[in-house]
PDB file of N, CA and C in Angstrom:
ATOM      1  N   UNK A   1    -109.819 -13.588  17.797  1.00  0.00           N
ATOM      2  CA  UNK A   1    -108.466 -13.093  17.566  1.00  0.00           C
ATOM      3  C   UNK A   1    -107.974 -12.413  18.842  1.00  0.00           C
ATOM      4  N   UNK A   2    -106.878 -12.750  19.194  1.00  0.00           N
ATOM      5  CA  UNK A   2    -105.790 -11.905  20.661  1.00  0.00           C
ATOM      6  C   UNK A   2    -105.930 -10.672  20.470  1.00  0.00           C
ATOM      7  N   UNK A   3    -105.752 -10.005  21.330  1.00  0.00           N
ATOM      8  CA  UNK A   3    -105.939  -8.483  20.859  1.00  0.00           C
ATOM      9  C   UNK A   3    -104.474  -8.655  21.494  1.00  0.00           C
ATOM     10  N   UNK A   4    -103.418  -8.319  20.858  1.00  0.00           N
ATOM     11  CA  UNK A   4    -102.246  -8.211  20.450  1.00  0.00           C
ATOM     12  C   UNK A   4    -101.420  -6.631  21.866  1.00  0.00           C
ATOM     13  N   UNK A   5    -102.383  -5.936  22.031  1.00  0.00           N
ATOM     14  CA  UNK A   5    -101.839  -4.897  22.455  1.00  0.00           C
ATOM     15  C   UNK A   5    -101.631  -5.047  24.404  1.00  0.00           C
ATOM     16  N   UNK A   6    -102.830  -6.298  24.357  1.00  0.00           N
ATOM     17  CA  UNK A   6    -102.940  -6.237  25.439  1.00  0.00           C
ATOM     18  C   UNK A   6    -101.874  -6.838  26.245  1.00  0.00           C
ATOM     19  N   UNK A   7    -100.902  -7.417  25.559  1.00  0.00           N
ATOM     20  CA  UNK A   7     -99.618  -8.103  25.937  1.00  0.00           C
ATOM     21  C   UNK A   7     -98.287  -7.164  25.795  1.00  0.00           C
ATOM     22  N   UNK A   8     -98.153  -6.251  25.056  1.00  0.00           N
ATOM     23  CA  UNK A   8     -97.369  -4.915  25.148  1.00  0.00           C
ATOM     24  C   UNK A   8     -97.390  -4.042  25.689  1.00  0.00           C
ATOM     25  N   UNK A   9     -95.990  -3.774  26.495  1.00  0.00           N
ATOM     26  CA  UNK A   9     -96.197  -2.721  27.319  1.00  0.00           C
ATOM     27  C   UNK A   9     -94.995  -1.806  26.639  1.00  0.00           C
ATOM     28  N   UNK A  10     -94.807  -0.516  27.296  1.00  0.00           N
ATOM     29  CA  UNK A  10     -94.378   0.232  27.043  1.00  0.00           C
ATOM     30  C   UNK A  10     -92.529   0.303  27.007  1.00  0.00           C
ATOM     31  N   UNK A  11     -91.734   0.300  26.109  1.00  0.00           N
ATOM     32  CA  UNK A  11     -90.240   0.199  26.083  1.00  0.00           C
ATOM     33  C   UNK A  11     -89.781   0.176  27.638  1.00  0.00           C
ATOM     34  N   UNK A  12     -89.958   2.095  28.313  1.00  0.00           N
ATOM     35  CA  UNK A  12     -89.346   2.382  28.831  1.00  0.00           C
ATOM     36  C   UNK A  12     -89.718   1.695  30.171  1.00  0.00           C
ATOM     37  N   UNK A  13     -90.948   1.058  30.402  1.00  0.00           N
ATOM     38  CA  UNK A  13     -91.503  -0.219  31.659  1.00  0.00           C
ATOM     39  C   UNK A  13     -90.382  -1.009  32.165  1.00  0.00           C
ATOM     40  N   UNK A  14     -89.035  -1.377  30.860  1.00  0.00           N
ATOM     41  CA  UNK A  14     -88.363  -2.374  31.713  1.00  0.00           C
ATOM     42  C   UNK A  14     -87.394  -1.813  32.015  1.00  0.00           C
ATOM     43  N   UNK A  15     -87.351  -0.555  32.446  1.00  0.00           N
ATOM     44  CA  UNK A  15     -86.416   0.533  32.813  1.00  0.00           C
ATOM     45  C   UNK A  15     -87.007   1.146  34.471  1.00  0.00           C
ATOM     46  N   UNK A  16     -86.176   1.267  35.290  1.00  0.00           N
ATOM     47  CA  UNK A  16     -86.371   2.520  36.324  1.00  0.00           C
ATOM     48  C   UNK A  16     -85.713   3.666  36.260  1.00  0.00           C
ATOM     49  N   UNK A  17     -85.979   4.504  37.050  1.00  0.00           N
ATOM     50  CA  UNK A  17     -85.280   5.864  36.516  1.00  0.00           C
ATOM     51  C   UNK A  17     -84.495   6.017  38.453  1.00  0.00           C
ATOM     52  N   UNK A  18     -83.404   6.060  38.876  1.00  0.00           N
ATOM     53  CA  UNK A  18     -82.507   6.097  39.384  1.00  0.00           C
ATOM     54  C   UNK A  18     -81.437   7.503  39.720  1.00  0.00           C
ATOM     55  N   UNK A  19     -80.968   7.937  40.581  1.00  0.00           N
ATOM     56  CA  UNK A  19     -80.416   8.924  40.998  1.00  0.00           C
ATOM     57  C   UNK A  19     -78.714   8.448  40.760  1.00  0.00           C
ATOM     58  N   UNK A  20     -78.786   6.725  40.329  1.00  0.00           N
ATOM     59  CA  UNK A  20     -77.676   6.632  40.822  1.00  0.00           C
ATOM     60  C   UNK A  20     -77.250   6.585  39.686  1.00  0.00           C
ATOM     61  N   UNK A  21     -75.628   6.774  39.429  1.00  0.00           N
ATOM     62  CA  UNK A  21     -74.870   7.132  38.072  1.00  0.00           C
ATOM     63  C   UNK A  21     -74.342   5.631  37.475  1.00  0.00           C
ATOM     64  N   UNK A  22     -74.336   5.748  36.064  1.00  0.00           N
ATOM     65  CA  UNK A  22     -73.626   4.747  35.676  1.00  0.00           C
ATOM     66  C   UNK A  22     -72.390   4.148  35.844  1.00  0.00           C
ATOM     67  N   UNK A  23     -71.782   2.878  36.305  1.00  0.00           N
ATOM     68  CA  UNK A  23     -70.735   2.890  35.962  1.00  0.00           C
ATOM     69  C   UNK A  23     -69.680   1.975  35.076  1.00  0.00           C
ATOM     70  N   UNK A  24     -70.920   1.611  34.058  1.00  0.00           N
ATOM     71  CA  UNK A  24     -70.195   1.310  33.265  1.00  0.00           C
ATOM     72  C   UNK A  24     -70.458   1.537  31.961  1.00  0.00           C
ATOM     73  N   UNK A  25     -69.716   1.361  30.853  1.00  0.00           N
ATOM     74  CA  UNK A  25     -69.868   1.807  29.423  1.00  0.00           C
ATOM     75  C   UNK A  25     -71.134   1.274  28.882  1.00  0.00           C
ATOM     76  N   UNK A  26     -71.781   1.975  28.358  1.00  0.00           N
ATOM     77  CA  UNK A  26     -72.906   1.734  27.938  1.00  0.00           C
ATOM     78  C   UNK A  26     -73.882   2.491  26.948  1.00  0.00           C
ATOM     79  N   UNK A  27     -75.396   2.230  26.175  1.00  0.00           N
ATOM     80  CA  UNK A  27     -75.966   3.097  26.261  1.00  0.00           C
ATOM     81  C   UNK A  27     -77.654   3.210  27.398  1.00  0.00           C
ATOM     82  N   UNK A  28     -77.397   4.534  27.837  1.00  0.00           N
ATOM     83  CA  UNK A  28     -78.420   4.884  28.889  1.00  0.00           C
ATOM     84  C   UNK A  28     -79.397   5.874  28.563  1.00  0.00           C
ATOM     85  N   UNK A  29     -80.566   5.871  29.339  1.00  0.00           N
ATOM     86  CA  UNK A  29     -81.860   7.125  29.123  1.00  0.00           C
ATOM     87  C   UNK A  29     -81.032   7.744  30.616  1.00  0.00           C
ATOM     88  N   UNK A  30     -81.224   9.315  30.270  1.00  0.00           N
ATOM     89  CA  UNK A  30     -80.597  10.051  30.959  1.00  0.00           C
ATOM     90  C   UNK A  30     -82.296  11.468  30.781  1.00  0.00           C
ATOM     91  N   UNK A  31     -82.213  11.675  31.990  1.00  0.00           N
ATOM     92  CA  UNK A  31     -82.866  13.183  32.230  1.00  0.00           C
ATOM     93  C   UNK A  31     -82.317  14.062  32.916  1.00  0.00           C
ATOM     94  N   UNK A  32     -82.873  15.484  33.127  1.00  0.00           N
ATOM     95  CA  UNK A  32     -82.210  16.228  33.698  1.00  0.00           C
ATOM     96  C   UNK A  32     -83.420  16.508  35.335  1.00  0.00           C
ATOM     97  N   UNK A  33     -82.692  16.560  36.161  1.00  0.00           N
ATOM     98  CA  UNK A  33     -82.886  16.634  37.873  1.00  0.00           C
ATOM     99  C   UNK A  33     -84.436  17.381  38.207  1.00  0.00           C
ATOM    100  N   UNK A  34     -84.779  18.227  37.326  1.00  0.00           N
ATOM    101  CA  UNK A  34     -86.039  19.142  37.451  1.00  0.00           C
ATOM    102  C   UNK A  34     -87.062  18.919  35.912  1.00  0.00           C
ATOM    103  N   UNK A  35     -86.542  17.409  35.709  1.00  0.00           N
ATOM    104  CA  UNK A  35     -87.201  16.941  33.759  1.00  0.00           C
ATOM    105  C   UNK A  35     -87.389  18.133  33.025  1.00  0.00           C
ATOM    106  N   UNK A  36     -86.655  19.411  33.006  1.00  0.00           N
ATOM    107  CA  UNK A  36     -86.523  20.641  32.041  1.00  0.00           C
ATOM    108  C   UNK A  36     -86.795  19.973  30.713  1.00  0.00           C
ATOM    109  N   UNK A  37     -86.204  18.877  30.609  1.00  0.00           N
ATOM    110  CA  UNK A  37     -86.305  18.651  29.162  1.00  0.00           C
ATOM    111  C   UNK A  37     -86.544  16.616  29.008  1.00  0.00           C
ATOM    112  N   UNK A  38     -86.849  16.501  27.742  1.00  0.00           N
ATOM    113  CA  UNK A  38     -87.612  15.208  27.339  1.00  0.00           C
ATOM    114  C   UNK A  38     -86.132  14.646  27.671  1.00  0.00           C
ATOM    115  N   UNK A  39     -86.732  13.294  28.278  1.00  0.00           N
ATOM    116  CA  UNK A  39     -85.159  12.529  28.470  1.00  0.00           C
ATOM    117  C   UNK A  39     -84.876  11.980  27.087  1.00  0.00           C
ATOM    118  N   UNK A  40     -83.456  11.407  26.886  1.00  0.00           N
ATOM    119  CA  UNK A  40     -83.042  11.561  25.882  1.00  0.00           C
ATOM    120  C   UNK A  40     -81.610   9.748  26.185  1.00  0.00           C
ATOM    121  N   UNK A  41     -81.450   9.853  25.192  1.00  0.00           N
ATOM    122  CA  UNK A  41     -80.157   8.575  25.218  1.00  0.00           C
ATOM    123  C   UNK A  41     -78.521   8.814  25.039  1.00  0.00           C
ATOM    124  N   UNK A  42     -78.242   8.296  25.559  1.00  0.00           N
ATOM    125  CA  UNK A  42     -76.545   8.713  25.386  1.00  0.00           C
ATOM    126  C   UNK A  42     -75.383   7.412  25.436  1.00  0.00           C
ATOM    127  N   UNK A  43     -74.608   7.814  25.032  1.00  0.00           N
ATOM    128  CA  UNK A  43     -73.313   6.555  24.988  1.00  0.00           C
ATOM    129  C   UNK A  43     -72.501   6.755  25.613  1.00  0.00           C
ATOM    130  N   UNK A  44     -72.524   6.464  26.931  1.00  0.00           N
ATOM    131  CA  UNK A  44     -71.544   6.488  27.909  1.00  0.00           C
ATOM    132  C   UNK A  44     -70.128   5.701  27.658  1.00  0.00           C
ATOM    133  N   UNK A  45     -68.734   6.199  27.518  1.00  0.00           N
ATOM    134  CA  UNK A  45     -67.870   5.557  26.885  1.00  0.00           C
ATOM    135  C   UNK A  45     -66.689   4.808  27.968  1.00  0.00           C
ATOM    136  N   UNK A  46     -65.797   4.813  27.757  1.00  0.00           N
ATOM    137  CA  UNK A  46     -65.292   3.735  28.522  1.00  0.00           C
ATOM    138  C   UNK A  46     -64.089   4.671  29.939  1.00  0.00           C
ATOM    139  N   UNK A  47     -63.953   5.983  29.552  1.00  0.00           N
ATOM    140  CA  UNK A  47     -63.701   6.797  30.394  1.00  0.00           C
ATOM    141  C   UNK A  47     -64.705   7.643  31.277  1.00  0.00           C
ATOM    142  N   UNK A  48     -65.895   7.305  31.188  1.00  0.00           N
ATOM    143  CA  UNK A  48     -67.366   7.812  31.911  1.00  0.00           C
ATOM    144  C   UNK A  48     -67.838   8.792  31.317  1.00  0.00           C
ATOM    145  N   UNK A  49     -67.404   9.307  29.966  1.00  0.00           N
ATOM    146  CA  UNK A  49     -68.200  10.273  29.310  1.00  0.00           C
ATOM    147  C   UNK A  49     -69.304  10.670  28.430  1.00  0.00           C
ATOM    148  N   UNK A  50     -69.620  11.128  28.096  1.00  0.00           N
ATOM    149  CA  UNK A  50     -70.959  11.448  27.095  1.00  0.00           C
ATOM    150  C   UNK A  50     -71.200  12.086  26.955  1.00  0.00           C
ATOM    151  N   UNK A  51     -71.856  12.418  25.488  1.00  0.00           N
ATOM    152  CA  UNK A  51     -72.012  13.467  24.833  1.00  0.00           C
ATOM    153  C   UNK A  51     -73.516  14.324  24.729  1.00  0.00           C
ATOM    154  N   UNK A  52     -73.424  15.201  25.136  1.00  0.00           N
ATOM    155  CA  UNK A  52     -74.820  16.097  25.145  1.00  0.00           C
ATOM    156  C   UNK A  52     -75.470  16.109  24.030  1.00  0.00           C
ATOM    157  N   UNK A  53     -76.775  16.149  23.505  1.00  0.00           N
ATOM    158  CA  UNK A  53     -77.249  16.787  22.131  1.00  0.00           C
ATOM    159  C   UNK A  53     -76.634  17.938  21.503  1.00  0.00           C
ATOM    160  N   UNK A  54     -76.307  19.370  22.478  1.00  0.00           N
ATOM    161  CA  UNK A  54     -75.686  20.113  21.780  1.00  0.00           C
ATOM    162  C   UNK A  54     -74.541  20.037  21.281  1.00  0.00           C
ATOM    163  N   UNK A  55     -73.848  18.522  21.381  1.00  0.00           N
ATOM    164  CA  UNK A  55     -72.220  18.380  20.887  1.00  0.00           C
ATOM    165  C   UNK A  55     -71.001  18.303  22.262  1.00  0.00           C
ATOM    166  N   UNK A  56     -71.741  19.290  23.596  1.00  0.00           N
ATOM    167  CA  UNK A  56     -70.471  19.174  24.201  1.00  0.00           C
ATOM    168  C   UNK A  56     -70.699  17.828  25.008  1.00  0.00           C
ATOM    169  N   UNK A  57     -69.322  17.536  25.977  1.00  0.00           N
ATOM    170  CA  UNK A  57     -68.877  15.956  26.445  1.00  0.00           C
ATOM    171  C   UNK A  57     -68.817  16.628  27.961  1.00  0.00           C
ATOM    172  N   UNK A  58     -69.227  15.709  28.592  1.00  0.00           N
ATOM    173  CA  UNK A  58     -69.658  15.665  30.737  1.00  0.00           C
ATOM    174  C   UNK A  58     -69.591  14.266  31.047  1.00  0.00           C
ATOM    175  N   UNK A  59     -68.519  14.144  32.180  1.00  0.00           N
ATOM    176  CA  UNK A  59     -68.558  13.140  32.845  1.00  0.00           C
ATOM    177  C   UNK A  59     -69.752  13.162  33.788  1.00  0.00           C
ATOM    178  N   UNK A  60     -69.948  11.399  33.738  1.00  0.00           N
ATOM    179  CA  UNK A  60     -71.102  10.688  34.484  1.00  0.00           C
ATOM    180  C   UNK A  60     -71.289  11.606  35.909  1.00  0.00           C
ATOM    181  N   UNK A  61     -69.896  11.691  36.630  1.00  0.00           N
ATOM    182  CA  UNK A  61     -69.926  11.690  37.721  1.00  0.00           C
ATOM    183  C   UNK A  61     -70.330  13.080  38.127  1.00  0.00           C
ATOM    184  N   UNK A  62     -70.171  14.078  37.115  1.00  0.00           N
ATOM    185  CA  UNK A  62     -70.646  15.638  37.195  1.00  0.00           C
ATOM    186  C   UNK A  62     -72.386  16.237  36.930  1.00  0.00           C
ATOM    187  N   UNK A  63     -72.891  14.975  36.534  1.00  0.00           N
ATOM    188  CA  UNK A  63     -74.406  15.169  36.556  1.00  0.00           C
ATOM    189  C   UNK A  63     -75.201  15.367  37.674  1.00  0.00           C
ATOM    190  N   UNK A  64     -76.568  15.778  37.086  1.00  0.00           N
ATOM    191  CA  UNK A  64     -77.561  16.309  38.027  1.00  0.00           C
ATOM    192  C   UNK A  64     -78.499  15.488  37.504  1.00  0.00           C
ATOM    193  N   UNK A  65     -79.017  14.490  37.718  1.00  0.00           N
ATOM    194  CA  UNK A  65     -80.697  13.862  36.764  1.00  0.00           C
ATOM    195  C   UNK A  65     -80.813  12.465  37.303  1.00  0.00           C
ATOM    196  N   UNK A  66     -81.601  11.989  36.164  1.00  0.00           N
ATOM    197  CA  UNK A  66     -81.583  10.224  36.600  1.00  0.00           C
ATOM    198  C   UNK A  66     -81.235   9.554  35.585  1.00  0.00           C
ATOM    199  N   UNK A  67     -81.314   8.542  35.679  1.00  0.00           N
ATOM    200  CA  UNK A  67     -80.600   7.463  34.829  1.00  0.00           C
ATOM    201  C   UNK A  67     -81.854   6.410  34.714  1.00  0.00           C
ATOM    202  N   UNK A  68     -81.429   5.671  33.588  1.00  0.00           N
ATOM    203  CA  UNK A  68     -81.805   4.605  33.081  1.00  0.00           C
ATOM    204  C   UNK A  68     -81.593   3.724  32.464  1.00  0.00           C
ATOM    205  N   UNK A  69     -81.427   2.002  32.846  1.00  0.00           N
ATOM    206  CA  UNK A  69     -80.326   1.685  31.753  1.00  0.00           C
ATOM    207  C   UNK A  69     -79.467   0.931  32.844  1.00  0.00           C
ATOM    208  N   UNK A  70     -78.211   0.195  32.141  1.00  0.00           N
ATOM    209  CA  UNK A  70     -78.303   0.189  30.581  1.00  0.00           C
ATOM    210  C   UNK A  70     -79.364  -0.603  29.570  1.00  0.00           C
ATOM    211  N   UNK A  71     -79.252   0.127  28.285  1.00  0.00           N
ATOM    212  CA  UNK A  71     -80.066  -0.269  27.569  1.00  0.00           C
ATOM    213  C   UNK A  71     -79.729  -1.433  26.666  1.00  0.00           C
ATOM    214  N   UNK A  72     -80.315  -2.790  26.459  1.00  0.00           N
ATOM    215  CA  UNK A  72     -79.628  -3.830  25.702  1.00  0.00           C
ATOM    216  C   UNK A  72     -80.036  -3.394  24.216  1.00  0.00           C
ATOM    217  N   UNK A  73     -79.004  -3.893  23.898  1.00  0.00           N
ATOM    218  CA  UNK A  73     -79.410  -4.357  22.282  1.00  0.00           C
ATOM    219  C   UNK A  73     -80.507  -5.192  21.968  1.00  0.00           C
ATOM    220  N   UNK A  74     -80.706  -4.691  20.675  1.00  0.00           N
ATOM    221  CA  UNK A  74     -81.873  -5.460  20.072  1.00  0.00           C
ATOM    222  C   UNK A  74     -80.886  -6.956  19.485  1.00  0.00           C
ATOM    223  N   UNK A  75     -81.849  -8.216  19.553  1.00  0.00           N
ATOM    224  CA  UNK A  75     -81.475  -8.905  19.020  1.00  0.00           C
ATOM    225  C   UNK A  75     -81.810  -9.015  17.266  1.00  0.00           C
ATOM    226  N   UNK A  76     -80.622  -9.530  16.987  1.00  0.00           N
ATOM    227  CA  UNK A  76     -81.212 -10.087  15.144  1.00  0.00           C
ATOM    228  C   UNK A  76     -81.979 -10.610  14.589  1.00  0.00           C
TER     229      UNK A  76
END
């Protein structure tokens, strides 16, 4: 029997992590510049914004971190 695992790799593998900002609408893995905190996902919208976990909204272009992404959809 295949050992099944040995062909899986890890989600975030087909991702790099990047200084450079998004620029287009999307959703992205986003961290913060000194990884203070677990990176996290966001929906970058069609005016460059997105929304923090705590609720408030920051443009792309006012960040400090890295990027990742964009992230595709899963297929059906």
């Amino acid at each position: 029997m295949a050992n099944l695992n040995s062909c899986e790799e890890p989600l975030m593998s087909m991702y790099r992590w990047s200084t450079d900002k998004p620029t287009q609408p999307g959703w992205y893995w986003f961290r913060g510049k000194a990884h203070e905190a677990d990176a996290f996902i966001v929906l970058i919208d069609e005016a460059g914004q997105f929304q923090w976990p705590d609720g408030g909204f920051q443009e792309v272009s006012l960040t400090r971190g890295e990027w990742a992404g964009p992230i595709q959809e899963p297929d059906e």
